[in-house]
Protein backbone atom coordinates (compact mmCIF):
# COMPACT_ATOMS: atom_id res chain seq x y z
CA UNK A 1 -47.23 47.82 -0.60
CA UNK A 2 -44.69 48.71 -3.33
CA UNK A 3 -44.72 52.25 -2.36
CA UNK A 4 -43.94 51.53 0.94
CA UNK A 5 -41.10 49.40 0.23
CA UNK A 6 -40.02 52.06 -2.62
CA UNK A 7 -40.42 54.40 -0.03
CA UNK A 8 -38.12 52.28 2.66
CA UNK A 9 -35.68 51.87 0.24
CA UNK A 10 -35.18 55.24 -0.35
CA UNK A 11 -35.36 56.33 2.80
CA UNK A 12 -32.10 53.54 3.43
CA UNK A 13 -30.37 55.03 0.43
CA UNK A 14 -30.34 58.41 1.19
CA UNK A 15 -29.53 58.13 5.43
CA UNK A 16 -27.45 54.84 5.23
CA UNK A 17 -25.28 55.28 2.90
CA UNK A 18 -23.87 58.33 3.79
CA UNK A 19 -23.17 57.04 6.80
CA UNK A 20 -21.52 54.04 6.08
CA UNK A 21 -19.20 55.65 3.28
CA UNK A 22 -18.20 58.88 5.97
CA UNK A 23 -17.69 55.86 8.78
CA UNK A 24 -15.40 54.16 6.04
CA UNK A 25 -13.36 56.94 5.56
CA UNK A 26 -13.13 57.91 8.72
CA UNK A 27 -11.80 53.82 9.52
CA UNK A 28 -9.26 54.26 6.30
CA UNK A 29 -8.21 57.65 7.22
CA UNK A 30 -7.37 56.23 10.93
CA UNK A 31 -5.54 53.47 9.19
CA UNK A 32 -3.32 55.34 7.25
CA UNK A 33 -2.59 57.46 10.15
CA UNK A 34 -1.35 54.14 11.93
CA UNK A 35 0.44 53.32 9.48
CA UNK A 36 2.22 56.30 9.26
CA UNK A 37 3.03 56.59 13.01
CA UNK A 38 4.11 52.97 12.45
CA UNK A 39 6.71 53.74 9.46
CA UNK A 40 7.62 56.78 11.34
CA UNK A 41 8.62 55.27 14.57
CA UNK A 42 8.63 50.91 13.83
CA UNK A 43 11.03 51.06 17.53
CA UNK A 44 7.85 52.39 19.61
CA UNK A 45 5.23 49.86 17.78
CA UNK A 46 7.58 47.05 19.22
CA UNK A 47 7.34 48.02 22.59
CA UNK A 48 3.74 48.37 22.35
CA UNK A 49 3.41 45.07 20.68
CA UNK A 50 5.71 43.95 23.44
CA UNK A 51 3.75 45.35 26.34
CA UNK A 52 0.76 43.33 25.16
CA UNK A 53 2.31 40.55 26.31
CA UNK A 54 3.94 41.62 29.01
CA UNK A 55 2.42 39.96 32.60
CA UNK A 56 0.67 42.78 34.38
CA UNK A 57 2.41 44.31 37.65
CA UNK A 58 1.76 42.03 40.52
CA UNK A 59 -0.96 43.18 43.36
CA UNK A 60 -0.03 45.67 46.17
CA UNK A 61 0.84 44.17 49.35
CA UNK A 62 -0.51 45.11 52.53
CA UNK A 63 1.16 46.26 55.54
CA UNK A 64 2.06 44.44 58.67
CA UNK A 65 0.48 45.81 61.39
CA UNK A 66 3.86 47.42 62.94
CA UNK A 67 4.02 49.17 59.69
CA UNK A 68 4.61 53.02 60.52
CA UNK A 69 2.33 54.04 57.74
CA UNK A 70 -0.41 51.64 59.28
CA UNK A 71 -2.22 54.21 61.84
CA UNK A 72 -2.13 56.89 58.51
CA UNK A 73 -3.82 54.83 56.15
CA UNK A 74 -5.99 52.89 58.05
CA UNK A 75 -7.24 56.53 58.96
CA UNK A 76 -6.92 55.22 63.00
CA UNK A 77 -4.25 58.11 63.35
């Protein structure tokens, strides 16, 4: 039972933590890069902060049936 769980342990040390330290770098290495686009351009992250709380555009309307576009999208034309 101890060589199993030596064994399991091992096996976790040498697949998972690779992992988790390449994932981590690649999360830090994105955040820096966000940063940097941030410090490089602070005028665009307000409008994107802005747009996130923006109301979205309001639903299409449809046509009235005297509509001269009717027949063509109906596909009745």
């Amino acid at each position: 039972m101890p060589d199993l769980l030596e064994k399991a342990l091992g096996f976790g040390l040498i697949l998972l933590l690779p992992l988790v330290v390449i994932g981590g770098a690649l999360v830090t290495l994105f955040a820096v890069g966000a940063l940097f686009d941030a410090l490089d351009h602070p005028s665009e992250v307000r409008t994107r902060i802005d747009a996130l709380f923006r109301r979205p555009p309001a639903p299409a309307r449809k046509t009235a049936p005297d509509h001269y576009y009717q027949p063509y999208w109906s596909g009745r034309g």
